[in-house]
Protein backbone atom coordinates (compact mmCIF):
# COMPACT_ATOMS: atom_id res chain seq x y z
CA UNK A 1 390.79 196.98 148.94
CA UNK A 2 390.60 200.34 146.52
CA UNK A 3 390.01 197.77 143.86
CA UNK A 4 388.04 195.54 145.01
CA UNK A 5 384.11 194.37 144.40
CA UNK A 6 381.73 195.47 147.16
CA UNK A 7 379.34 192.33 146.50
CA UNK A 8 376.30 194.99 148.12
CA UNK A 9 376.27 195.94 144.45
CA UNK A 10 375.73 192.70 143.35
CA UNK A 11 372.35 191.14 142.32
CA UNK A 12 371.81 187.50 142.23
CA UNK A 13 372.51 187.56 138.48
CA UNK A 14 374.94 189.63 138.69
CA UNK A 15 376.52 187.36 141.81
CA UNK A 16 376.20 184.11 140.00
CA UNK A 17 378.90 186.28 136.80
CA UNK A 18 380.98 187.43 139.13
CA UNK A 19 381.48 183.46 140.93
CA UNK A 20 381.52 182.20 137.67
CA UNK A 21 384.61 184.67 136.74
CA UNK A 22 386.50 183.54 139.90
CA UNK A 23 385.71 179.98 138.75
CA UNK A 24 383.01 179.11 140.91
CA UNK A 25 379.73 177.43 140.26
CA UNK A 26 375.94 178.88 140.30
CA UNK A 27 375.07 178.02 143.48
CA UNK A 28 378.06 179.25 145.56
CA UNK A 29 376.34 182.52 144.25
CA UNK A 30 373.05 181.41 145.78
CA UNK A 31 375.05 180.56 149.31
CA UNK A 32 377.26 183.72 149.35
CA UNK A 33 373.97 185.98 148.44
CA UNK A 34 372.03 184.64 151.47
CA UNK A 35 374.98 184.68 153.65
CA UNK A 36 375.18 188.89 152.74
CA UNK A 37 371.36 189.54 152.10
CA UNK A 38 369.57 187.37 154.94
CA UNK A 39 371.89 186.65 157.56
CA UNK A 40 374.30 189.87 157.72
CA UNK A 41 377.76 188.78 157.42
CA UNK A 42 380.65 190.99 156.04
CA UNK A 43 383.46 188.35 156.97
CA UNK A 44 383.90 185.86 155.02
CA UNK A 45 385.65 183.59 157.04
CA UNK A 46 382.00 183.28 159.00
CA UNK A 47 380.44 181.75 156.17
CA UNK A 48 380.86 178.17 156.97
CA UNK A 49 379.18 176.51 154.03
CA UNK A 50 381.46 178.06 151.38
CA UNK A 51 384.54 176.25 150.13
CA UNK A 52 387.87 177.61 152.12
CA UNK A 53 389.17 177.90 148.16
CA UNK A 54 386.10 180.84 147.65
CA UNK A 55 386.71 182.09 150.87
CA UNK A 56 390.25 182.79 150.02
CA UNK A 57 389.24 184.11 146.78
CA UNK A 58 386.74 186.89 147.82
CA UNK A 59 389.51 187.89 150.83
CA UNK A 60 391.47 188.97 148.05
CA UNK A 61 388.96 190.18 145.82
CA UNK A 62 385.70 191.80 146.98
CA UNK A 63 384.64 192.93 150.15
CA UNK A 64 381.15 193.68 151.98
CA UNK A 65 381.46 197.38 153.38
CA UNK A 66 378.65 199.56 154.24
CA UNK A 67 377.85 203.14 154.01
CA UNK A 68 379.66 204.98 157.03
CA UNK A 69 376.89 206.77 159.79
CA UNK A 70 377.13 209.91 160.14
CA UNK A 71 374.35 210.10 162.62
CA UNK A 72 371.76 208.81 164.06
CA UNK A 73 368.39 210.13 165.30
CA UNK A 74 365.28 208.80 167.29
CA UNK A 75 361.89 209.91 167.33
CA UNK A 76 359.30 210.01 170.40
CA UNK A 77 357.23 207.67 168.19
CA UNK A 78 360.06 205.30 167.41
CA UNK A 79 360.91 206.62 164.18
CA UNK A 80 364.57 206.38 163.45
CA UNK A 81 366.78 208.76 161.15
CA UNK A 82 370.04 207.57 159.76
CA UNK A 83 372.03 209.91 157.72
CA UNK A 84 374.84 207.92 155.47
CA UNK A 85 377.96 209.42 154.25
CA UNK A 86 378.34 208.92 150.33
CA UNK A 87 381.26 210.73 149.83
CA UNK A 88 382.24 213.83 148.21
CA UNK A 89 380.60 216.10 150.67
CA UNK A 90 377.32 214.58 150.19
CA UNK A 91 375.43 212.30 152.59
CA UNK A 92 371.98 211.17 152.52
CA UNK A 93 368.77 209.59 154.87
CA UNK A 94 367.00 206.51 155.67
CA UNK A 95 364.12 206.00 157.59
CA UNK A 96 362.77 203.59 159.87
CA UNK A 97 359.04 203.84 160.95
CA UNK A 98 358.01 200.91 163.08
CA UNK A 99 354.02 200.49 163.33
CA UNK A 100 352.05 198.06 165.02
CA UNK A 101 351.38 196.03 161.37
CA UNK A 102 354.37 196.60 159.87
CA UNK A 103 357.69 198.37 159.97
CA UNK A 104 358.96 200.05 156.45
CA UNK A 105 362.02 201.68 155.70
CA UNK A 106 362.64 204.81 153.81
CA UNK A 107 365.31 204.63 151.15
CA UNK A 108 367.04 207.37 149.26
CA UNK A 109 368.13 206.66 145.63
CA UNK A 110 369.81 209.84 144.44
CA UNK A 111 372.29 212.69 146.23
CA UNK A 112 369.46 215.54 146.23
CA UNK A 113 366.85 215.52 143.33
CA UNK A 114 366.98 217.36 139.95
CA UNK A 115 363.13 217.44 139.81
CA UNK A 116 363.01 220.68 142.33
CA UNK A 117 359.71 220.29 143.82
CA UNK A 118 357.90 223.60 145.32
CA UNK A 119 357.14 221.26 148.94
CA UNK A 120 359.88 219.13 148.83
CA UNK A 121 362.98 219.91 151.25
CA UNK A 122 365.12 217.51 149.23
CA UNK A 123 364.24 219.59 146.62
CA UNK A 124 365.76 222.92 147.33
CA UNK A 125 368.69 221.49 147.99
CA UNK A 126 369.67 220.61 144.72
CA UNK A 127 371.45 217.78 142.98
CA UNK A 128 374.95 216.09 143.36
CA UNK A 129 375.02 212.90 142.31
CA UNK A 130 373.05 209.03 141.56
CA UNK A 131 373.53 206.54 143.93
CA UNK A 132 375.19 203.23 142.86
CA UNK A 133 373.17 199.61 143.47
CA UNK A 134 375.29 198.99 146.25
CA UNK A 135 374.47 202.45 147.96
CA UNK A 136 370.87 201.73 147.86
CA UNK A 137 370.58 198.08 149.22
CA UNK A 138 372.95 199.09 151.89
CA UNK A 139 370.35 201.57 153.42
CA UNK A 140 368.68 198.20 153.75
CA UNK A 141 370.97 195.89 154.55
CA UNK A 142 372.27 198.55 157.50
CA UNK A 143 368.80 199.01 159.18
CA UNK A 144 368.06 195.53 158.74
CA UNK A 145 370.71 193.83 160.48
CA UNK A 146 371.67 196.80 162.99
CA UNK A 147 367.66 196.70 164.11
CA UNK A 148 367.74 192.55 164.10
CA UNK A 149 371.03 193.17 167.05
CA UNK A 150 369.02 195.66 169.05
CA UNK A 151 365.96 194.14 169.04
CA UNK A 152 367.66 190.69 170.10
CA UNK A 153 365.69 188.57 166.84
CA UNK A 154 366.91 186.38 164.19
CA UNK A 155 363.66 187.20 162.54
CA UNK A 156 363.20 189.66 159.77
CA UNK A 157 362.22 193.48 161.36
CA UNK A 158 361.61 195.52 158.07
CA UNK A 159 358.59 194.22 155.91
CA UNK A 160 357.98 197.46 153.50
CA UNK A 161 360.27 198.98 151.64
CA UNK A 162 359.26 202.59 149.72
CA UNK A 163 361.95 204.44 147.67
CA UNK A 164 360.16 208.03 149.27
CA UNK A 165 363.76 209.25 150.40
CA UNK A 166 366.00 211.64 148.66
CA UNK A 167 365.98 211.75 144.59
CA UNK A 168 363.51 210.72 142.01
CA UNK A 169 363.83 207.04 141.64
CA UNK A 170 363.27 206.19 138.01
CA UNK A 171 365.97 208.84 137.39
CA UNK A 172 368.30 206.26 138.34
CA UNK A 173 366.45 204.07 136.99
CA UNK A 174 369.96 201.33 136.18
CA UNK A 175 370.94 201.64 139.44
CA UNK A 176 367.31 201.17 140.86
CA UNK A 177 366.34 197.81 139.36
CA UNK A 178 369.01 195.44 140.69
CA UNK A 179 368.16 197.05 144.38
CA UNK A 180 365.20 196.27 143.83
CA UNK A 181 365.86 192.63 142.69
CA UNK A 182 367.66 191.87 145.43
CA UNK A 183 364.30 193.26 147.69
CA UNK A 184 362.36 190.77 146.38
CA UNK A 185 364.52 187.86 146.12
CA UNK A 186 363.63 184.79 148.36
CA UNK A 187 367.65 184.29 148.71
CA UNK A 188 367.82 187.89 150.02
CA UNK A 189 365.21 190.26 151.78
CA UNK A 190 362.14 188.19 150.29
CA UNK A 191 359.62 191.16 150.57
CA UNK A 192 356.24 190.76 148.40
CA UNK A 193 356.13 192.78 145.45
CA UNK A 194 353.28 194.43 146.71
CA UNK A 195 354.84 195.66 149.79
CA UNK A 196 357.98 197.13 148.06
CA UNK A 197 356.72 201.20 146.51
CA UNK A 198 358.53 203.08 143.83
CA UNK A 199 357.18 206.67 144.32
CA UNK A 200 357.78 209.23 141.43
CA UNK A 201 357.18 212.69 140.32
CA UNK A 202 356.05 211.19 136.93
CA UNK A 203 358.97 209.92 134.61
CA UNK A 204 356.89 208.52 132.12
CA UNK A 205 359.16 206.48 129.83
CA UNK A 206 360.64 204.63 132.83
CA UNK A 207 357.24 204.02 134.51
CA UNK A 208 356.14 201.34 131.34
CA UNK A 209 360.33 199.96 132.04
CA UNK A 210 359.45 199.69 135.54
CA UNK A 211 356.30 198.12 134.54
CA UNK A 212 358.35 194.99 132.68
CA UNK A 213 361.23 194.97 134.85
CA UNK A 214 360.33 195.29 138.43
CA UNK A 215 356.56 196.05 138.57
CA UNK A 216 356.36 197.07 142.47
CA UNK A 217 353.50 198.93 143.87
CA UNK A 218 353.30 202.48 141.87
CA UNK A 219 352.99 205.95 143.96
CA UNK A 220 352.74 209.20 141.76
CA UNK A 221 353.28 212.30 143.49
CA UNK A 222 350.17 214.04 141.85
CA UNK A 223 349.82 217.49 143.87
CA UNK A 224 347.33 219.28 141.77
CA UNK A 225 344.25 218.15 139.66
CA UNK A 226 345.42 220.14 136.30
CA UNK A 227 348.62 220.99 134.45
CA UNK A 228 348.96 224.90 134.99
CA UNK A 229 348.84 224.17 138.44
CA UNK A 230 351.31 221.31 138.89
CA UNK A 231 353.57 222.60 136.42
CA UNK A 232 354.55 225.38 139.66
CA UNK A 233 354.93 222.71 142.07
CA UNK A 234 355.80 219.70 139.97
CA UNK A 235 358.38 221.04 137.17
CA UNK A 236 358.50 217.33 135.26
CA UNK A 237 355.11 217.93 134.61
CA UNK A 238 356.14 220.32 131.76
CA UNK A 239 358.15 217.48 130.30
CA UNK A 240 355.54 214.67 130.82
CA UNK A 241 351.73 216.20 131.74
CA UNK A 242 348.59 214.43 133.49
CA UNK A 243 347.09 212.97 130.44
CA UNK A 244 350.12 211.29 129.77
CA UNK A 245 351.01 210.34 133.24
CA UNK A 246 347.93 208.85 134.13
CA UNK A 247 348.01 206.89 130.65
CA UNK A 248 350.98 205.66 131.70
CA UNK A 249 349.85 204.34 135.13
CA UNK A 250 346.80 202.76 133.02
CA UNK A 251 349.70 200.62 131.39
CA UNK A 252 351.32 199.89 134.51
CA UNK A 253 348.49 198.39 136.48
CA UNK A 254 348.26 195.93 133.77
CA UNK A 255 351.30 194.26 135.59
CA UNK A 256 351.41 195.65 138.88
CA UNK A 257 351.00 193.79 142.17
CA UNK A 258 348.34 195.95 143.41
CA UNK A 259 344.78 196.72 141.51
CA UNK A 260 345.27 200.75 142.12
CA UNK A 261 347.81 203.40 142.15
CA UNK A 262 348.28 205.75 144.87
CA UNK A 263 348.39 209.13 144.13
CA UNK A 264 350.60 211.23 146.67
CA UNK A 265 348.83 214.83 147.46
CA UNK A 266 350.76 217.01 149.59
CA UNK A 267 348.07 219.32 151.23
CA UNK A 268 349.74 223.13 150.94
CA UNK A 269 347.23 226.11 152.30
CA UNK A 270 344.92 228.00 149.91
CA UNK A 271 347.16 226.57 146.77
CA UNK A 272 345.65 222.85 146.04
CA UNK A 273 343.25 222.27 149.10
CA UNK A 274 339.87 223.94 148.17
CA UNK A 275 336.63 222.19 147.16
CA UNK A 276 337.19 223.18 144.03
CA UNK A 277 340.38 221.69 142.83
CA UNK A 278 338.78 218.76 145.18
CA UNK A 279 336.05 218.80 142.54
CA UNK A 280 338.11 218.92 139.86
CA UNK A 281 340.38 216.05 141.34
CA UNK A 282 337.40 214.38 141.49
CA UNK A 283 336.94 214.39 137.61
CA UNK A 284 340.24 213.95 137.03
CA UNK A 285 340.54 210.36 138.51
CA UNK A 286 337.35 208.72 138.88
CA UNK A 287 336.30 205.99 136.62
CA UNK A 288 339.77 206.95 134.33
CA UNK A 289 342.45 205.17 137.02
CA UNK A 290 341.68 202.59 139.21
CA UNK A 291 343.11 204.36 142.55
CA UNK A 292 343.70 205.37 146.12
CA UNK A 293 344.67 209.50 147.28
CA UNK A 294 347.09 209.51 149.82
CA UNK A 295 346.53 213.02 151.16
CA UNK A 296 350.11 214.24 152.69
CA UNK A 297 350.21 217.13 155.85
CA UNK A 298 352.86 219.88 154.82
CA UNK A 299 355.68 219.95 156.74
CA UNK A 300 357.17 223.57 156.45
CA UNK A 301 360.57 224.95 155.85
CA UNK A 302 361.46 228.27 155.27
CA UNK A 303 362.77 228.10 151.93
CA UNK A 304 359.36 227.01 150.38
CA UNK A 305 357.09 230.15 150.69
CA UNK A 306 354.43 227.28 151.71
CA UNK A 307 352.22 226.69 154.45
CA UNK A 308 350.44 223.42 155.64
CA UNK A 309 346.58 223.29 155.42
CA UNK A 310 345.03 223.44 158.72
CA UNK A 311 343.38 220.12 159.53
CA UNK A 312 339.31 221.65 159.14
CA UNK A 313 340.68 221.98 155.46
CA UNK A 314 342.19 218.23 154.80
CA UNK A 315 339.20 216.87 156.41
CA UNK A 316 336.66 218.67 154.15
CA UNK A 317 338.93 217.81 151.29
CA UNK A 318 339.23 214.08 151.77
CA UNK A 319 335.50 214.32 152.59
CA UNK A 320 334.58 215.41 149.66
CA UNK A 321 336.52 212.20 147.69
CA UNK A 322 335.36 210.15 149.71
CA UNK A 323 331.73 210.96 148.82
CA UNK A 324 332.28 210.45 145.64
CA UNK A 325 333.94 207.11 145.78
CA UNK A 326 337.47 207.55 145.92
CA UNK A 327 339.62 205.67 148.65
CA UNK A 328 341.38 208.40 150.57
CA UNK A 329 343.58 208.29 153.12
CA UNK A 330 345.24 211.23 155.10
CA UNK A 331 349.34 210.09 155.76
CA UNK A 332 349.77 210.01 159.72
CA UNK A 333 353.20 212.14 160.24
CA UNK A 334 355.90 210.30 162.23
CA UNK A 335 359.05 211.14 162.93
CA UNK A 336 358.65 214.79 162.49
CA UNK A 337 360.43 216.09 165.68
CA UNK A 338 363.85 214.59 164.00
CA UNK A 339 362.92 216.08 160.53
CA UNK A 340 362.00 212.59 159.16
CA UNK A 341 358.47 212.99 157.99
CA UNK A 342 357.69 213.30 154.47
CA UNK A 343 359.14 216.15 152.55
CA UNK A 344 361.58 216.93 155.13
CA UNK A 345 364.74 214.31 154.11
CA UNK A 346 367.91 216.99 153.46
CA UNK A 347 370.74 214.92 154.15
CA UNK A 348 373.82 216.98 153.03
CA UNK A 349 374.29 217.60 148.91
CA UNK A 350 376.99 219.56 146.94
CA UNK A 351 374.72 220.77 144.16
CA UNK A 352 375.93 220.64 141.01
CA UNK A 353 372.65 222.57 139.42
CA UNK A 354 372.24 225.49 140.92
CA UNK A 355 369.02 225.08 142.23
CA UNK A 356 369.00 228.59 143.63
CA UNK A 357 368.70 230.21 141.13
CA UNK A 358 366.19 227.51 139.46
CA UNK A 359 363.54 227.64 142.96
CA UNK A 360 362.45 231.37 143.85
CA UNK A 361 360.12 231.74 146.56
CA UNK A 362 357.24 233.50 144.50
CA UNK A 363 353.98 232.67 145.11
CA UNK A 364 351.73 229.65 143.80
CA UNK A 365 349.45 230.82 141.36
CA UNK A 366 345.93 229.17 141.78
CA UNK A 367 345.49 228.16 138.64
CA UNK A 368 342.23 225.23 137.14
CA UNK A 369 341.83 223.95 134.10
CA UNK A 370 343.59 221.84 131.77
CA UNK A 371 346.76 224.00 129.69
CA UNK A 372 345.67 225.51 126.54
CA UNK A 373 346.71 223.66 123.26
CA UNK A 374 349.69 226.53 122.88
CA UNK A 375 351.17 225.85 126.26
CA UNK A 376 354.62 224.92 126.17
CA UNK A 377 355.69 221.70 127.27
CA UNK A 378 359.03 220.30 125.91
CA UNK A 379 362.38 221.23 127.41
CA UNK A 380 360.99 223.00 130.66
CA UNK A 381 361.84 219.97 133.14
CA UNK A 382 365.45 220.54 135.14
CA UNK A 383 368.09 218.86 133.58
CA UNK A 384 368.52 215.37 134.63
CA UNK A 385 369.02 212.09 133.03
CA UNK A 386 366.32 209.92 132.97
CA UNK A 387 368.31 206.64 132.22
CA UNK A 388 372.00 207.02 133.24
CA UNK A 389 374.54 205.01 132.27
CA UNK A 390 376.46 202.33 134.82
CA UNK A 391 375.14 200.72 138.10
CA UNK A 392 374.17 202.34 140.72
CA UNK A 393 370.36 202.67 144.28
């Protein structure tokens, strides 16, 4: 089995080569994916429809294995925390948050993240590794089928998916798309484009590639209405700034499922959350990208030298977009007394960039206004690689 295919990493493009290597026609590719994707199996000999001849094949050749649990954790509210071992030392968290319209799941696509985010737990830990395709989709294909047997249903439980785990999506960007893919397939999870989310810190070249290949619903982690200032707590912003990240979501609402983007705000005490920066929010977005602010609570850990904004202060800000005209919504936290809310995914990463001595704990500097002319901006964003080669998810 050291050799063999895992056919979780498989798209159904990429199902219908491999079949067609072994000999096979198209749509034994079509039966084997929705055997996998929609109804769970890993044994082939289950799959009833599929020639004995292909069934004897794959026994020999490929296998469906998921990620091994490490643990699993429950919140008061229902929320549930997997953490999945990926090897090496590293391991890395899923979450399930059931609600009364919907129930979305929480995948990770990288082994830490090399964008190093001030708020962002995930953050300080560094960065190992990308996941593969088959890593990602079997965050999926694990809580789906696991949560179909304990809930007693043949019927589909998770209807959103939103890549908000561990890592920076479109820096895996290869390994990303076929996950994806296989989300929205009707011969696999058959989720609406609009209610699978890519959320990124603002890789700007692979938001218009995301835009042609797999144009989901867009989230930008936004944080701060004007470069100085989200350069501290955003470091890709030095690489790619506002005016050219909100171009680039102009582009991608040309082609994406929804009419707005959603900009993520993570509310952090006396550093983005006055009226001011509010008001200057305010000019930033409105009538320049159609949108919707997502305002995000804090949730503390030591490491960040950040606090959360007391509630009287999240209420005045969102009050103040919504005035003006701006959909706003503050993010209810769940799953916080297992460490699942947002901000808070750690799973377990041997960092390979030395984050610690990349994220000090020195203060925010409250800074507004756009970055002079003379500003650097080139060559300031961690190391990472925006389009890596190989699969991966």
């Amino acid at each position: 089995m050291m050799d063999a295919v895992n056919l979780l990493g498989f798209d159904l493009q990429g199902l219908a080569a491999y079949c067609e290597q072994l000999g096979e026609k198209r749509f034994r590719a079509t039966q084997l994916f929705r055997w996998i994707h929609q109804k769970g199996a890993a044994d082939f000999a289950q799959m009833s429809d599929l020639a004995k001849s292909l069934r004897d094949k794959l026994a020999g050749r490929a296998h469906i294995t998921a990620l091994p649990v490490i643990s699993e954790h429950v919140s008061a509210d229902g929320t549930i925390k997997w953490l999945f071992d990926v090897g090496q030392g590293n391991a890395v968290e899923a979450v399930y948050i059931p609600e009364d319209d919907r129930a979305t799941l929480c995948i990770s696509s990288q082994a830490g993240c090399a964008v190093g985010c001030r708020f962002c737990s995930t953050g300080h830990q560094g960065f190992s590794r990308n996941l593969e395709t088959w890593e990602i989709i079997a965050q999926l294909w694990y809580a789906e089928h696991s949560l179909r047997q304990r809930l007693n249903t043949d019927e589909r439980v998770i209807s959103n998916v939103v890549m908000m785990g561990m890592g920076e999506p479109l820096q895996n960007y290869g390994a990303l798309v076929p996950a994806l893919r296989m989300m929205l397939d009707d011969h696999g999870y058959g989720l609406s484009r609009r209610r699978v989310t890519v959320s990124t810190s603002g890789v700007v070249p692979m938001i218009d590639r995301l835009r042609d290949d797999a144009p989901v619903a867009l989230a930008v982690s936004l944080h701060a209405p004007n470069d100085p200032l989200r350069d501290q707590l955003v470091p890709l912003n030095r690489k790619y700034p506002i005016a050219e990240l909100l171009d680039s979501c102009n582009r991608y609402l040309e082609r994406a499922p929804r009419d707005f983007i959603t900009f993520e705000y993570c509310m952090l005490d006396e550093v983005n959350d006055t009226p001011e920066l509010a008001r200057e929010l305010i000019a930033l977005l409105k009538g320049k990208v159609s949108c919707k602010i997502n305002l995000i609570p804090f949730n503390p850990f030591p490491a960040s030298g950040l606090k959360r904004s007391s509630n009287e202060r999240v209420k005045a800000f969102a009050d103040l977009l919504i005035q003006a005209g701006i959909i706003t919504t503050v993010r209810k936290t769940r799953g916080d007394d297992i460490d699942a809310a947002c901000g808070q995914l750690a799973g377990e990463v041997q960092d390979r960039t030395r984050v610690h001595l990349r994220m000090v704990r020195a203060p925010v500097v409250v800074q507004r206004g756009a970055a002079s002319p003379s500003t650097p901006r080139e060559g300031a964003a961690p190391a990472s690689t925006a389009n890596p080669p190989g699969p991966r998810p």
